[in-house]
PDB file of N, CA and C in Angstrom:
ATOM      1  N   UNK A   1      -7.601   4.620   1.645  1.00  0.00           N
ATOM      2  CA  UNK A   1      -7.894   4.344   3.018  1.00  0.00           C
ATOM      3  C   UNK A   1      -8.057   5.689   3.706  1.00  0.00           C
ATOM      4  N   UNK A   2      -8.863   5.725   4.490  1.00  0.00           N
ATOM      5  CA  UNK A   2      -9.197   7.063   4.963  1.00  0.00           C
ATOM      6  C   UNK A   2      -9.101   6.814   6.705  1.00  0.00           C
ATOM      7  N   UNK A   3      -9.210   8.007   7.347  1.00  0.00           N
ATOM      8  CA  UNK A   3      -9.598   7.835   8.635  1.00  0.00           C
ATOM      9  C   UNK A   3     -10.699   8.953   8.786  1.00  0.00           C
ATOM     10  N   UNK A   4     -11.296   8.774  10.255  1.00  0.00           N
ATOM     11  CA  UNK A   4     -12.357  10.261  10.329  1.00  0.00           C
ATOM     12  C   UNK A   4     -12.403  10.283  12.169  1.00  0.00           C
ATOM     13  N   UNK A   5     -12.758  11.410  12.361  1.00  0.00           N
ATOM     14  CA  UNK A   5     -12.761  11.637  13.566  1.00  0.00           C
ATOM     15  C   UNK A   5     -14.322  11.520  14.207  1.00  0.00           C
ATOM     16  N   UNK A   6     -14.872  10.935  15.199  1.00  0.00           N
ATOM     17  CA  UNK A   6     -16.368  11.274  15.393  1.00  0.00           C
ATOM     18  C   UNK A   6     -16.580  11.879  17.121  1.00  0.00           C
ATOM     19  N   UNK A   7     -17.233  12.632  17.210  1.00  0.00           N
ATOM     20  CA  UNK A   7     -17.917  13.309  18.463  1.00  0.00           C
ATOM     21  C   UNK A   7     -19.567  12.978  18.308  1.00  0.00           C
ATOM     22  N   UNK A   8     -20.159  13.361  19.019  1.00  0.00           N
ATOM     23  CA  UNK A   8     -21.523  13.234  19.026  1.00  0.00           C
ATOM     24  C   UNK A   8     -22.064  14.131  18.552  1.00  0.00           C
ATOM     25  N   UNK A   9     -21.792  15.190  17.928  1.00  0.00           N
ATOM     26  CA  UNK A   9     -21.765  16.227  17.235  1.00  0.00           C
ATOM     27  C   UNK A   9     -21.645  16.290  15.666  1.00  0.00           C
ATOM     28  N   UNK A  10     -20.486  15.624  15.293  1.00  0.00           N
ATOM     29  CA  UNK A  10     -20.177  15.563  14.322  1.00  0.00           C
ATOM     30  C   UNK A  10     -18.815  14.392  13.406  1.00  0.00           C
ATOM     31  N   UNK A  11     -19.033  14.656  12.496  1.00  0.00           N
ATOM     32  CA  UNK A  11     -17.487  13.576  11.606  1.00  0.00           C
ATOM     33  C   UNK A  11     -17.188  14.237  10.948  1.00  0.00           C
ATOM     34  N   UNK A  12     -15.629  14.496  11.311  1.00  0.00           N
ATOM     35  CA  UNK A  12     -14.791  15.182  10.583  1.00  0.00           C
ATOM     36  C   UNK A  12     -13.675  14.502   9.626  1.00  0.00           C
ATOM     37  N   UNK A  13     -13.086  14.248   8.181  1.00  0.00           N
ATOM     38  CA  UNK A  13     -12.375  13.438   7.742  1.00  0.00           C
ATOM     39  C   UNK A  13     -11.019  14.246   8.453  1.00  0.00           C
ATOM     40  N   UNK A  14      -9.802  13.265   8.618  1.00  0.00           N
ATOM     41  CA  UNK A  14      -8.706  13.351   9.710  1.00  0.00           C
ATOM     42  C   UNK A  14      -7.481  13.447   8.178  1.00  0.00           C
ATOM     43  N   UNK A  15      -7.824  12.322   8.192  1.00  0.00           N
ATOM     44  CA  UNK A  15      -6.570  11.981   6.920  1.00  0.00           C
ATOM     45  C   UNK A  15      -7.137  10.961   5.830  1.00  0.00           C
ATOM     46  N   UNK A  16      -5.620  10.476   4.753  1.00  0.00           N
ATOM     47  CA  UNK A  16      -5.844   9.498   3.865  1.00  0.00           C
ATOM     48  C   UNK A  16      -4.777   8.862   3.416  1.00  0.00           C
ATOM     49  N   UNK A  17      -4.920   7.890   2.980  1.00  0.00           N
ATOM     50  CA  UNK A  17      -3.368   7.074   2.265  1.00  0.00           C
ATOM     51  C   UNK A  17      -3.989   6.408   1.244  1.00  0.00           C
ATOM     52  N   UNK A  18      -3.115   6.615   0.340  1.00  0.00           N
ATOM     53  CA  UNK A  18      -3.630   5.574  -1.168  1.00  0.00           C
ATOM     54  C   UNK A  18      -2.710   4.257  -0.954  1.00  0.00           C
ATOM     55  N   UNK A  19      -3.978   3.394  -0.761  1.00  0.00           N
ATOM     56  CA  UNK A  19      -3.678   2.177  -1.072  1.00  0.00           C
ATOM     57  C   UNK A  19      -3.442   1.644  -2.547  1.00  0.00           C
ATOM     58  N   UNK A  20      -2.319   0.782  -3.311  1.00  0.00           N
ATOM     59  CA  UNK A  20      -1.599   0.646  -4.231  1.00  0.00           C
ATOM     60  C   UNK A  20      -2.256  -1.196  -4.010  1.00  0.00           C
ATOM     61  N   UNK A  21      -3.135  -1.515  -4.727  1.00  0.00           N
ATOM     62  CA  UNK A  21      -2.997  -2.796  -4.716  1.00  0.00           C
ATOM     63  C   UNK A  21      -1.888  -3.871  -5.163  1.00  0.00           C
ATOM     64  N   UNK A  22      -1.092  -4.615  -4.636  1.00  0.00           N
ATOM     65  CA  UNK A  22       0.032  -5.440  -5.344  1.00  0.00           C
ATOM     66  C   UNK A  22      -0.670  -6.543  -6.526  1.00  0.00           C
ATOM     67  N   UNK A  23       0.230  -6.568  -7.812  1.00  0.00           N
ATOM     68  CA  UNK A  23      -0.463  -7.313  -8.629  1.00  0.00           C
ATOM     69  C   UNK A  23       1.097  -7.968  -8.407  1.00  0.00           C
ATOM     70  N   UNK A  24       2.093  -8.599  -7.716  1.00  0.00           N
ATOM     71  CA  UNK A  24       2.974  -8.626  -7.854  1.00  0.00           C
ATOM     72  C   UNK A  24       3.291 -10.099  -8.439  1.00  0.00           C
ATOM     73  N   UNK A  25       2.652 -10.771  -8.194  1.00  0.00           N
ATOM     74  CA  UNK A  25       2.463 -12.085  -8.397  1.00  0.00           C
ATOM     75  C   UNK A  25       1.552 -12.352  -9.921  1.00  0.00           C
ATOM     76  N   UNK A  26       1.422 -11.906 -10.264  1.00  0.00           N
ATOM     77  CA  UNK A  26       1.283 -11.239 -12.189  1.00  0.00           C
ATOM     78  C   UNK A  26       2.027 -10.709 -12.463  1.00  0.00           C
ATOM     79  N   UNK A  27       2.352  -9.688 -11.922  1.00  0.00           N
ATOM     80  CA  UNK A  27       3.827  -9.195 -12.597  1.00  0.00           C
ATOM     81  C   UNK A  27       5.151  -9.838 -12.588  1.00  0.00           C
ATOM     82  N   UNK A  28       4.987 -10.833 -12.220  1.00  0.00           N
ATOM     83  CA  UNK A  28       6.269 -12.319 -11.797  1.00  0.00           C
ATOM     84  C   UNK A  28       6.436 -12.655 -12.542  1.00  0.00           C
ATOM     85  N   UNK A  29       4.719 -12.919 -13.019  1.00  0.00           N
ATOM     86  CA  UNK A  29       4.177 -14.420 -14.142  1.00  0.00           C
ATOM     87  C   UNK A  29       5.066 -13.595 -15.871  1.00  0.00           C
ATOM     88  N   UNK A  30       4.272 -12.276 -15.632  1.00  0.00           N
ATOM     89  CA  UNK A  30       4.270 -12.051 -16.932  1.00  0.00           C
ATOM     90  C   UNK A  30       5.553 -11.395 -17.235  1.00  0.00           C
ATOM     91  N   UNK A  31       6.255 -11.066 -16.755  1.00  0.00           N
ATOM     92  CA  UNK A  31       8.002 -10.970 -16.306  1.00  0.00           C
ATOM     93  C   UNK A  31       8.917 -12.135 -17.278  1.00  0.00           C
ATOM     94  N   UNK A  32       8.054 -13.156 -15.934  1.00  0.00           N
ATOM     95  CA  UNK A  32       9.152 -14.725 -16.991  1.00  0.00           C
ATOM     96  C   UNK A  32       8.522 -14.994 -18.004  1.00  0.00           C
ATOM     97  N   UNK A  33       7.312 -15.001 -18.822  1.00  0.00           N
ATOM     98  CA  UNK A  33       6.841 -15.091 -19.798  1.00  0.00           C
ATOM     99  C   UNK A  33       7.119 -14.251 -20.660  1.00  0.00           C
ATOM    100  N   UNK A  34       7.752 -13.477 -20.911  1.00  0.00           N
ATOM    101  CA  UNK A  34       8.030 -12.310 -21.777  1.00  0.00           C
ATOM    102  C   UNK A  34       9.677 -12.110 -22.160  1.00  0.00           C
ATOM    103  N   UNK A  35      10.456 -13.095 -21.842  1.00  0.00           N
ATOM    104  CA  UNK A  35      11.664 -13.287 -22.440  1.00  0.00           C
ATOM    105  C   UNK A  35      11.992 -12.996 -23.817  1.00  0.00           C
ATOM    106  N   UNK A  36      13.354 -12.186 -24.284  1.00  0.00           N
ATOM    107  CA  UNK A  36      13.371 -11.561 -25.193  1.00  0.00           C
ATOM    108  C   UNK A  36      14.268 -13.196 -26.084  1.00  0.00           C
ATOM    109  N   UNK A  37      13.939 -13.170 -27.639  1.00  0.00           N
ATOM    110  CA  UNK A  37      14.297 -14.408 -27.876  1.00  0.00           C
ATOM    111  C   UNK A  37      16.078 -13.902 -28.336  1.00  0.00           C
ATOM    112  N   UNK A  38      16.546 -14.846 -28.269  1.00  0.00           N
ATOM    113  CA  UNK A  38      18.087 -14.764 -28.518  1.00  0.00           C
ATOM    114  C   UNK A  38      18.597 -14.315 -29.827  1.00  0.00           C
ATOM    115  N   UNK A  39      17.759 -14.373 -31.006  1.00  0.00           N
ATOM    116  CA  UNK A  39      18.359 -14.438 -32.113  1.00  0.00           C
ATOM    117  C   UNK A  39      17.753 -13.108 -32.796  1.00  0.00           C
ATOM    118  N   UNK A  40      16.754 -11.765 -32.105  1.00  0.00           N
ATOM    119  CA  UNK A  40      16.730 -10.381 -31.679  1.00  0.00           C
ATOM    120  C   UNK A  40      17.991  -9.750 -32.000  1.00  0.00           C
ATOM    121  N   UNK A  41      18.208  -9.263 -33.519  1.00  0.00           N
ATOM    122  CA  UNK A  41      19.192  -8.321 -33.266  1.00  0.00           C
ATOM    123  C   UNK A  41      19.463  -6.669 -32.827  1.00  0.00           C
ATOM    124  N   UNK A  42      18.156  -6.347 -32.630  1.00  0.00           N
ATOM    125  CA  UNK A  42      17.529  -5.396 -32.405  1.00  0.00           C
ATOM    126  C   UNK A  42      18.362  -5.005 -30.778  1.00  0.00           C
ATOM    127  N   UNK A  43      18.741  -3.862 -30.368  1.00  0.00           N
ATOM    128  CA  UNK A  43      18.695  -3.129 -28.841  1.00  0.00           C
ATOM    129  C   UNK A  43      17.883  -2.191 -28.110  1.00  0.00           C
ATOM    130  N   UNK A  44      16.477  -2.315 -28.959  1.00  0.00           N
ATOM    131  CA  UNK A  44      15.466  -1.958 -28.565  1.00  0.00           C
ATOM    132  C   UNK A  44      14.420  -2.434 -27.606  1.00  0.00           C
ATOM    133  N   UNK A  45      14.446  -4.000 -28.242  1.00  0.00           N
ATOM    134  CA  UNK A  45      13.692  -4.694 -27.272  1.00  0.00           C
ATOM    135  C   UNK A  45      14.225  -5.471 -25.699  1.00  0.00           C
ATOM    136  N   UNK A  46      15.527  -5.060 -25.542  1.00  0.00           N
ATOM    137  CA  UNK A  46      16.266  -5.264 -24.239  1.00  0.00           C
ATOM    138  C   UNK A  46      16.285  -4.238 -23.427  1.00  0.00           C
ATOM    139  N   UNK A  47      16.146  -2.642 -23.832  1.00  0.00           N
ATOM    140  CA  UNK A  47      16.085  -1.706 -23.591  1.00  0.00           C
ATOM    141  C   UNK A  47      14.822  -1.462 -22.684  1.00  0.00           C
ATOM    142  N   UNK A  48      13.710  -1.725 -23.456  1.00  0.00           N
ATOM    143  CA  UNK A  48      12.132  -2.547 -23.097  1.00  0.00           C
ATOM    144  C   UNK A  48      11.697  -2.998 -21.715  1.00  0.00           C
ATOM    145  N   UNK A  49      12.373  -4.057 -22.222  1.00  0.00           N
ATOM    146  CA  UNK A  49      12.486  -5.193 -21.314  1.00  0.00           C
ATOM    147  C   UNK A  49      13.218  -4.726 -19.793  1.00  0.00           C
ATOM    148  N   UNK A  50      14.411  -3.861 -20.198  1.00  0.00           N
ATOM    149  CA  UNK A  50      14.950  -3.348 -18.886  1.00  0.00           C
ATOM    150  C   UNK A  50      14.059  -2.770 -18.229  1.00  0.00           C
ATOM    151  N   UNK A  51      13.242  -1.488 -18.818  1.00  0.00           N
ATOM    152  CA  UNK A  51      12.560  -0.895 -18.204  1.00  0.00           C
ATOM    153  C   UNK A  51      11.385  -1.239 -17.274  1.00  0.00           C
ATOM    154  N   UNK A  52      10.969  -2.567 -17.505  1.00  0.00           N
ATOM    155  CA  UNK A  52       9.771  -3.236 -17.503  1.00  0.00           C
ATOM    156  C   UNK A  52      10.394  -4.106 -15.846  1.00  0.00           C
ATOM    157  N   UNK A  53      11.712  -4.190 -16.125  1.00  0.00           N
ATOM    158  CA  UNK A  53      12.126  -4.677 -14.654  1.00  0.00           C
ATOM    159  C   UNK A  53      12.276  -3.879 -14.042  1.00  0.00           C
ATOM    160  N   UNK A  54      12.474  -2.906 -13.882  1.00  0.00           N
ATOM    161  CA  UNK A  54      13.331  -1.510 -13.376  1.00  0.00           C
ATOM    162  C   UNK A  54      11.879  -1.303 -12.551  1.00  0.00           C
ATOM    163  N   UNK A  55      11.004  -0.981 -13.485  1.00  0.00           N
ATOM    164  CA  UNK A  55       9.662  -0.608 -13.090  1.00  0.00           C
ATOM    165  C   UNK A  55       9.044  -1.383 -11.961  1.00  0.00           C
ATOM    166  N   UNK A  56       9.210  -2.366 -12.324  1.00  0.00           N
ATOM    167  CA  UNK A  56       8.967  -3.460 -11.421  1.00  0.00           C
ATOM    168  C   UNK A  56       8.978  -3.953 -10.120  1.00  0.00           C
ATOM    169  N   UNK A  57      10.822  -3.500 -10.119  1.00  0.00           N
ATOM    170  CA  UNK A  57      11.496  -3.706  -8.893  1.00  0.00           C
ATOM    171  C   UNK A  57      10.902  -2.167  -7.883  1.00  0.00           C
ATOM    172  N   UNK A  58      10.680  -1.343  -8.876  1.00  0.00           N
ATOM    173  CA  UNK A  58      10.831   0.016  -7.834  1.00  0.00           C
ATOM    174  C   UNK A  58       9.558  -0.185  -7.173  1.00  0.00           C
ATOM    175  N   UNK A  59       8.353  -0.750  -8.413  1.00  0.00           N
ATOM    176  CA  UNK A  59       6.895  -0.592  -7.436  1.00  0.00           C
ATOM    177  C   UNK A  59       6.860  -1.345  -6.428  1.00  0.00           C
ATOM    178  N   UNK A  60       7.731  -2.644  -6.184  1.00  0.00           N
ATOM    179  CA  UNK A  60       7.809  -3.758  -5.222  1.00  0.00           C
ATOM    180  C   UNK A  60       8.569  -3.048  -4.230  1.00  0.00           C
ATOM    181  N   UNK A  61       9.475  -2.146  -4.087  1.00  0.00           N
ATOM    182  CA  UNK A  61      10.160  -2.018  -2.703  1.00  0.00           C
ATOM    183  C   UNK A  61       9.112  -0.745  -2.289  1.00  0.00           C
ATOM    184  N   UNK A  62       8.495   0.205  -2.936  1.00  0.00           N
ATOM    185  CA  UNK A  62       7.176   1.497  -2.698  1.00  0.00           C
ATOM    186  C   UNK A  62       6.634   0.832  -1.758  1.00  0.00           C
ATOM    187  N   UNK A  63       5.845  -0.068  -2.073  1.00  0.00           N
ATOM    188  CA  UNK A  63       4.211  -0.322  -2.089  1.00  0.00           C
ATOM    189  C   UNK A  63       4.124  -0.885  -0.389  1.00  0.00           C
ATOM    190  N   UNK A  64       3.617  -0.234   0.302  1.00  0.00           N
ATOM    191  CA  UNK A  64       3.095  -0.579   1.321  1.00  0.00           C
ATOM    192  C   UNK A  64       1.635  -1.572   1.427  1.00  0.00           C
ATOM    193  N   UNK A  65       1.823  -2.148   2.830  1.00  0.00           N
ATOM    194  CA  UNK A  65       0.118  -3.396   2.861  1.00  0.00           C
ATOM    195  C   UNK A  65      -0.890  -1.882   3.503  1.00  0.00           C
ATOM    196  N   UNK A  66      -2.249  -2.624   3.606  1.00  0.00           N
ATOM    197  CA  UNK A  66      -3.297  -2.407   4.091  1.00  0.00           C
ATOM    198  C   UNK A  66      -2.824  -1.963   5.840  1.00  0.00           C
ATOM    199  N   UNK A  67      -2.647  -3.123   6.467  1.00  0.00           N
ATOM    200  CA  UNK A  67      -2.113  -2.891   7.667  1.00  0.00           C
ATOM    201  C   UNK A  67      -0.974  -1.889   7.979  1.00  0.00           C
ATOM    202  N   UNK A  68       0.061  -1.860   7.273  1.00  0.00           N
ATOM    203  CA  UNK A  68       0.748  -0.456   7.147  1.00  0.00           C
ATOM    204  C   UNK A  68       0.474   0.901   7.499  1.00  0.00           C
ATOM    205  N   UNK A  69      -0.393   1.008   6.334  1.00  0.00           N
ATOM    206  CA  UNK A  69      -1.169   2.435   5.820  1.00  0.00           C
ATOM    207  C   UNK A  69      -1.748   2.755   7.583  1.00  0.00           C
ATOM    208  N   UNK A  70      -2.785   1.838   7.989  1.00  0.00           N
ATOM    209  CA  UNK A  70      -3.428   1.711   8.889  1.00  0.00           C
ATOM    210  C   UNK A  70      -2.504   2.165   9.740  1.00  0.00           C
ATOM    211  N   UNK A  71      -1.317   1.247  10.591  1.00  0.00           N
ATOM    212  CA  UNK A  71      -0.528   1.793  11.330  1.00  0.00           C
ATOM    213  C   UNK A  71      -0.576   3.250  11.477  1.00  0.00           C
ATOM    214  N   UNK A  72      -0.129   3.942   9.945  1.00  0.00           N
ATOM    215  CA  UNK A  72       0.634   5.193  10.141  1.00  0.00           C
ATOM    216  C   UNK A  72      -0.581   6.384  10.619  1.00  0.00           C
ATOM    217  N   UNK A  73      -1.347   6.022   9.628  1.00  0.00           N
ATOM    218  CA  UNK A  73      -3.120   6.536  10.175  1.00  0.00           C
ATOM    219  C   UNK A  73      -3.252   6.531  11.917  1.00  0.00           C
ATOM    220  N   UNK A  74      -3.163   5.334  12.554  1.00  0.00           N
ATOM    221  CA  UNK A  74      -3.670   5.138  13.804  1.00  0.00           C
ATOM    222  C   UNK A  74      -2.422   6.261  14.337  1.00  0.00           C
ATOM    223  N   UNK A  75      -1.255   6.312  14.055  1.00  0.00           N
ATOM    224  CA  UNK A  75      -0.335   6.759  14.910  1.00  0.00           C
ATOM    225  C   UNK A  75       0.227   8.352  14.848  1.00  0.00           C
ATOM    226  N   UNK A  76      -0.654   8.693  13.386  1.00  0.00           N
ATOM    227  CA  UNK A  76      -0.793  10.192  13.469  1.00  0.00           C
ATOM    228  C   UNK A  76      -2.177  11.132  14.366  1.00  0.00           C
ATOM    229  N   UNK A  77      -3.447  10.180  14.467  1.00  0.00           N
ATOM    230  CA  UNK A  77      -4.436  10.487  14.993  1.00  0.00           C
ATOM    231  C   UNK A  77      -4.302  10.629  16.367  1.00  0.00           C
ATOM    232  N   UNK A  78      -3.275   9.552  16.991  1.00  0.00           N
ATOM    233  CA  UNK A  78      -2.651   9.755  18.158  1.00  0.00           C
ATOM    234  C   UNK A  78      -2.127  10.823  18.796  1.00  0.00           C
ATOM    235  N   UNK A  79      -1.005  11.230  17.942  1.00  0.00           N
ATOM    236  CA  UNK A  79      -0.423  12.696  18.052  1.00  0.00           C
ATOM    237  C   UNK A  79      -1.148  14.181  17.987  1.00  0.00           C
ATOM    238  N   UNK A  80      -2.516  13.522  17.162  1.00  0.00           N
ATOM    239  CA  UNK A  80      -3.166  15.254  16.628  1.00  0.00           C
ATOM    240  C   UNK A  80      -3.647  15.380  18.261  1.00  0.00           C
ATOM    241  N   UNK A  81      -4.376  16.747  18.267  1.00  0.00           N
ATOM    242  CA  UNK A  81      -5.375  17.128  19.190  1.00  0.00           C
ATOM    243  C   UNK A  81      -6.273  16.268  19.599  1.00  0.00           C
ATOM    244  N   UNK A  82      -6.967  15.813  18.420  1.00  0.00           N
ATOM    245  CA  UNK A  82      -7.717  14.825  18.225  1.00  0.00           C
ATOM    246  C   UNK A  82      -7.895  13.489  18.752  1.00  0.00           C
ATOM    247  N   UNK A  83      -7.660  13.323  19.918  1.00  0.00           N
ATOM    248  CA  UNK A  83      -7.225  11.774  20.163  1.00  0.00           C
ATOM    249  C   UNK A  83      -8.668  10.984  20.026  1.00  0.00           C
ATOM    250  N   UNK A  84      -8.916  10.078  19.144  1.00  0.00           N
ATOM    251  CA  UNK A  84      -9.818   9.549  19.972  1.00  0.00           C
ATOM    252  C   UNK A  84     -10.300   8.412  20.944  1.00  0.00           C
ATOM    253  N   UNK A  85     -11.189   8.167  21.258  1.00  0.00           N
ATOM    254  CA  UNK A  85     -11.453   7.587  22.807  1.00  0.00           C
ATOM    255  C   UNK A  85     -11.695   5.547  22.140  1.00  0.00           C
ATOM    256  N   UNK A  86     -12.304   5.446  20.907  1.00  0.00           N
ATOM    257  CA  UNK A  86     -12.659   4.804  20.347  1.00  0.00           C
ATOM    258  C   UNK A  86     -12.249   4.223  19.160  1.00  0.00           C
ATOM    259  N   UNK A  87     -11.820   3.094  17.843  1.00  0.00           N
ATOM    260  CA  UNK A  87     -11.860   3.343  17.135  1.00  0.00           C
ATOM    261  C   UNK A  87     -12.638   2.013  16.348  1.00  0.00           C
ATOM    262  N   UNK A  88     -12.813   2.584  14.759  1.00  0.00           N
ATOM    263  CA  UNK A  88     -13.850   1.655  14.239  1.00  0.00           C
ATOM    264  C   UNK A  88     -12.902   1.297  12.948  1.00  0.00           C
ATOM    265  N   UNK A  89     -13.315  -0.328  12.724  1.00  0.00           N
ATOM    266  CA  UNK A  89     -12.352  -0.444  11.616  1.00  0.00           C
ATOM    267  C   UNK A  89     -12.931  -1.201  10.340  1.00  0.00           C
ATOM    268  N   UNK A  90     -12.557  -1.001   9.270  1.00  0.00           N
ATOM    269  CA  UNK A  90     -12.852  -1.912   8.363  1.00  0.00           C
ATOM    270  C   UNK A  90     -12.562  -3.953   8.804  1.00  0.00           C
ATOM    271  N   UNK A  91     -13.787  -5.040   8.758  1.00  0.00           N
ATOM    272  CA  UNK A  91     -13.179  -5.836   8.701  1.00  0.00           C
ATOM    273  C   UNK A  91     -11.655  -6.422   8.431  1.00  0.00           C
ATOM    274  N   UNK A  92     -11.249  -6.073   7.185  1.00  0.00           N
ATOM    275  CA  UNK A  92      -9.874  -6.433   6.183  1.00  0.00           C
ATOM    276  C   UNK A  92      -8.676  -6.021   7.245  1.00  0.00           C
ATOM    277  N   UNK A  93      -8.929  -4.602   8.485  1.00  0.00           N
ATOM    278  CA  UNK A  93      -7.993  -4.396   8.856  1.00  0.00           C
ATOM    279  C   UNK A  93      -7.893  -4.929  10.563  1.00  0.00           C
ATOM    280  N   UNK A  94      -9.011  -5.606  10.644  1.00  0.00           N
ATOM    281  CA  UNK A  94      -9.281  -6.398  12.166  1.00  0.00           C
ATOM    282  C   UNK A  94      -7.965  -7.754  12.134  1.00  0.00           C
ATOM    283  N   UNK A  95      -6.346  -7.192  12.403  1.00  0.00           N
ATOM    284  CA  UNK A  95      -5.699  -8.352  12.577  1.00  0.00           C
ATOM    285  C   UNK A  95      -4.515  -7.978  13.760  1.00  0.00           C
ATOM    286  N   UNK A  96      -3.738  -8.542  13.813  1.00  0.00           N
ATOM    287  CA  UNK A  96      -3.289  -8.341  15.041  1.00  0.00           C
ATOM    288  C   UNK A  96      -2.482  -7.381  15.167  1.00  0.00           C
ATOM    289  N   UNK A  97      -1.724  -7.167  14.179  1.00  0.00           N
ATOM    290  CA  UNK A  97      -0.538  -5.649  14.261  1.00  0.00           C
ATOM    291  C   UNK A  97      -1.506  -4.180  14.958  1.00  0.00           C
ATOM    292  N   UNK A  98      -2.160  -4.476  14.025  1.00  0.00           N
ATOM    293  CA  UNK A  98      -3.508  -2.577  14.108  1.00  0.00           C
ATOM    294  C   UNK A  98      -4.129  -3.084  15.165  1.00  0.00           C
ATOM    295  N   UNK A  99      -4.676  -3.907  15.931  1.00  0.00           N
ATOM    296  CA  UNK A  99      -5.052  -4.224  16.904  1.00  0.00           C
ATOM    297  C   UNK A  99      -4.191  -3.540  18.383  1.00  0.00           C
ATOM    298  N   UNK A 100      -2.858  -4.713  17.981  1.00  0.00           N
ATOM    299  CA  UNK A 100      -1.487  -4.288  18.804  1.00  0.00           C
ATOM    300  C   UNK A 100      -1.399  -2.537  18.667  1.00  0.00           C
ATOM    301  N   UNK A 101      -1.764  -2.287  18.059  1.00  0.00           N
ATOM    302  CA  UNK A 101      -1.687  -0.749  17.894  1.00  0.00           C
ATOM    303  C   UNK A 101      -2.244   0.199  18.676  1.00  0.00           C
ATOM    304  N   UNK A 102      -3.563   0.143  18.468  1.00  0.00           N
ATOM    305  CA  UNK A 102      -4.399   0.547  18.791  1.00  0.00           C
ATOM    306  C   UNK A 102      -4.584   0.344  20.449  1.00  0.00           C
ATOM    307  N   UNK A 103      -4.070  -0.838  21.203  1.00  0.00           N
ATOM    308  CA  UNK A 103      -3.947  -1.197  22.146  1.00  0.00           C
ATOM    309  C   UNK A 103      -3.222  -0.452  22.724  1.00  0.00           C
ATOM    310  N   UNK A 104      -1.900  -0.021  22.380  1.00  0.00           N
ATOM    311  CA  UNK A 104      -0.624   0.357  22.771  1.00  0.00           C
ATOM    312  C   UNK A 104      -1.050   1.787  22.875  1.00  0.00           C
TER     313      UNK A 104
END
């Protein structure tokens, strides 16, 4: 996600945030589908398996939305020199928070 600054002059890029798409709802699926079977005498494949939650849990509390990102974007452009008078948005982010934002 990017932002940019425009004058009649010129466009300057401002900032950026990497958007992290959530697959989180696959990673649910394939979570409970992947149960280690009981009779595994092995402590390898629990070990695995831990990691695979661990991983899991950490990318789920990270991961910021679309609207987020946006927020933090709108509210650093605010602060720069840079204010601008106008702003233009991707459809996806036309909803009411970044709106409320942008308003404010």
């Amino acid at each position: 996600m990017t932002s940019a600054i425009s004058t009649n002059d010129r466009v300057d890029g401002f900032d950026y945030r990497i958007y992290h798409r959530s697959f989180e709802r696959q990673e649910r699926n394939y979570l409970e589908h992947t149960d280690i079977l009981e009779d595994e005498p092995k402590q390898e494949p629990y070990l695995q398996r831990l990691m695979e939650l661990l991983c899991y849990k950490r990318n789920l509390m990270s991961a910021k939305t679309k609207s987020e990102l946006a927020i933090e974007l709108i509210d650093e452009m605010e602060a720069s020199a840079f204010v601008p008078n106008a702003y233009a948005l991707d459809s996806s982010l036309f909803i009411p928070e970044v709106i409320q934002r942008i308003e404010h």
